[in-house]
Protein backbone atom coordinates (compact mmCIF):
# COMPACT_ATOMS: atom_id res chain seq x y z
CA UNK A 1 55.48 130.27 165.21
CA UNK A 2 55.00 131.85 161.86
CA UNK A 3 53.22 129.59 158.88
CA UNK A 4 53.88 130.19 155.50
CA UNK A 5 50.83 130.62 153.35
CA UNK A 6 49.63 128.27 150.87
CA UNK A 7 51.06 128.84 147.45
CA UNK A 8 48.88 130.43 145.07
CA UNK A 9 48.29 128.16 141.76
CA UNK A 10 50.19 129.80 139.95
CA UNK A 11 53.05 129.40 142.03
CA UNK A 12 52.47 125.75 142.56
CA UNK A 13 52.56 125.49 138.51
CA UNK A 14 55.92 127.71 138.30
CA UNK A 15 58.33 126.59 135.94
CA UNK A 16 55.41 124.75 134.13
CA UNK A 17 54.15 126.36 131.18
CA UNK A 18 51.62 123.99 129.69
CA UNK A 19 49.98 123.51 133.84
CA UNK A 20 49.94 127.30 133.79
CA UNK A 21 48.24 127.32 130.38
CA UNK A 22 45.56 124.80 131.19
CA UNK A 23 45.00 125.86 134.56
CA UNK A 24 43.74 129.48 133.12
CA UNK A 25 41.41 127.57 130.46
CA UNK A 26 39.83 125.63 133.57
CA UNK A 27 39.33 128.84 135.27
CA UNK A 28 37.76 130.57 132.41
CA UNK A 29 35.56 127.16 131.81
CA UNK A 30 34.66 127.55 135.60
CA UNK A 31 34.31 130.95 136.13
CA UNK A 32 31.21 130.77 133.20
CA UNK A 33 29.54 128.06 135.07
CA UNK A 34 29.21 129.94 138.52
CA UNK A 35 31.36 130.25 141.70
CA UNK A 36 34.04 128.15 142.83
CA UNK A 37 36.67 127.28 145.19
CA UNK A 38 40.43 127.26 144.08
CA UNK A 39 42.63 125.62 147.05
CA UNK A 40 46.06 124.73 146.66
CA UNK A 41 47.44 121.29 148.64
CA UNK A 42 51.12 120.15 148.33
CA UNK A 43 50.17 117.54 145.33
CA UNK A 44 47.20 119.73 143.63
CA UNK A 45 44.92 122.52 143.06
CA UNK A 46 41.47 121.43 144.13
CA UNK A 47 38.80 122.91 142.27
CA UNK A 48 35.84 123.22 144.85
CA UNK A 49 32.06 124.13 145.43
CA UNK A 50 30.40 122.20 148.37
CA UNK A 51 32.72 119.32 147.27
CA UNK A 52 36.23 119.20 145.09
CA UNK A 53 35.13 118.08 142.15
CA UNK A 54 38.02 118.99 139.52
CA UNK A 55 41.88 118.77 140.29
CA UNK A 56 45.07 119.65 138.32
CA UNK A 57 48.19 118.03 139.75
CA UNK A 58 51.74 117.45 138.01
CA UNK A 59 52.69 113.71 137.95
CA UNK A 60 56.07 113.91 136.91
CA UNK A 61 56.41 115.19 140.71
CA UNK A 62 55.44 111.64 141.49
CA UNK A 63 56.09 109.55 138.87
CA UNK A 64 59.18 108.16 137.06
CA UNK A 65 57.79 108.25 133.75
CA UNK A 66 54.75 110.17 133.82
CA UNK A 67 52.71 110.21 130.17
CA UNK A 68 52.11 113.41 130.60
CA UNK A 69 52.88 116.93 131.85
CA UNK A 70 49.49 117.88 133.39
CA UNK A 71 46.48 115.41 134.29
CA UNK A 72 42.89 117.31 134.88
CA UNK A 73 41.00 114.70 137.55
CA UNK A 74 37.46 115.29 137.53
CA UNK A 75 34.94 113.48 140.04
CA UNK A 76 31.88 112.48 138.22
CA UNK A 77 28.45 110.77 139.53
CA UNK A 78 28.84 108.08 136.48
CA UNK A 79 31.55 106.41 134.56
CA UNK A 80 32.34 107.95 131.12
CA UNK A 81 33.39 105.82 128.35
CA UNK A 82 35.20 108.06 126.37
CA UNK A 83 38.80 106.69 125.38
CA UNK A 84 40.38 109.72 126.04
CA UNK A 85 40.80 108.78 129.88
CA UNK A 86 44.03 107.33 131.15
CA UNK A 87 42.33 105.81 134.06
CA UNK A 88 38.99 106.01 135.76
CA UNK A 89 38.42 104.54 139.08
CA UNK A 90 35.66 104.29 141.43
CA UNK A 91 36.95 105.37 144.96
CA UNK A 92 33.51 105.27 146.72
CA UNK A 93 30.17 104.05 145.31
CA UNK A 94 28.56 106.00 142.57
CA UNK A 95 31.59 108.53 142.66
CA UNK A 96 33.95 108.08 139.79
CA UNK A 97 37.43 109.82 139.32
CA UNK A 98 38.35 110.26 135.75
CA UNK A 99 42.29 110.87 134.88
CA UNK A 100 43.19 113.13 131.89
CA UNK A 101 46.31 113.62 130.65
CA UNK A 102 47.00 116.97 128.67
CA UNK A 103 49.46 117.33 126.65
CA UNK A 104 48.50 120.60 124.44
CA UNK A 105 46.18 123.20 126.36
CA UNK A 106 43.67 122.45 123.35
CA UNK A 107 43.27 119.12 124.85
CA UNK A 108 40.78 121.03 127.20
CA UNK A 109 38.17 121.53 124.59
CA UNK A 110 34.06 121.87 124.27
CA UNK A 111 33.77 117.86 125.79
CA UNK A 112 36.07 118.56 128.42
CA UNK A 113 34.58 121.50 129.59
CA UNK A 114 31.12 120.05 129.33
CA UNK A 115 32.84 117.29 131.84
CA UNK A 116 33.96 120.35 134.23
CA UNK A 117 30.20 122.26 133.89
CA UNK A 118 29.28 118.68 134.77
CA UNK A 119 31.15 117.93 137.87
CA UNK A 120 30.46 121.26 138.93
CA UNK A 121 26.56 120.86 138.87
CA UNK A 122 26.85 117.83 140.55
CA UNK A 123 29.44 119.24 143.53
CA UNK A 124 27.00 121.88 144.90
CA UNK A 125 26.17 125.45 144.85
CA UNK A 126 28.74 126.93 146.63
CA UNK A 127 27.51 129.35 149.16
CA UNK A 128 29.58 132.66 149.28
């Protein structure tokens, strides 16, 4: 039996200008910061070292009346206050998921990519 291959992100994004946008900003933010991981699931892209620690998923594929086109999840070891998050949860002790929704690619600016550098550091090394 044959199986299809994953999608690559940018086909996951297709037909999504604004994912496709921000997803190349959180590469370049990444790719700065040291090797990583890009896997694509049915709901996201994952970004990965020895842990995913960054994921951009489309929630009008799963909401009614989503707030926004894109949301940028990042895992971090602490809760951030900032009031830009639309939700932060704590799914296991000491790990906190913190929802972003983007709107405008240059809502993934200097304190969002310090976020990104951040849950990278903290996710590993990422052996090649």
């Amino acid at each position: 039996m044959a199986v299809d291959p994953a999608p690559t992100p940018e086909e996951h994004l297709a037909g999504h200008p604004l994912a496709l946008a921000v997803l190349a900003r959180v590469r370049e933010i990444l790719e700065a910061a040291g090797p990583v991981t890009v896997r694509v699931t049915r709901s996201q892209i994952a970004f990965r070292r020895d842990r995913g620690f960054a994921y951009l998923w489309l929630p009008g594929r799963y909401l009614g009346h989503p707030g926004a086109d894109v949301v940028l999840s990042i895992a971090l070891g602490r809760r951030d206050g900032s009031p830009r998050w639309k939700q932060v949860l704590e799914p296991a002790p000491g790990q906190w998921m913190h929802h972003l929704e983007i709107r405008d690619v240059d809502d993934v600016d200097d304190e969002v990519a310090a976020w990104l550098r951040e849950a990278a550091a903290r996710a590993g090394s990422k052996r090649r």
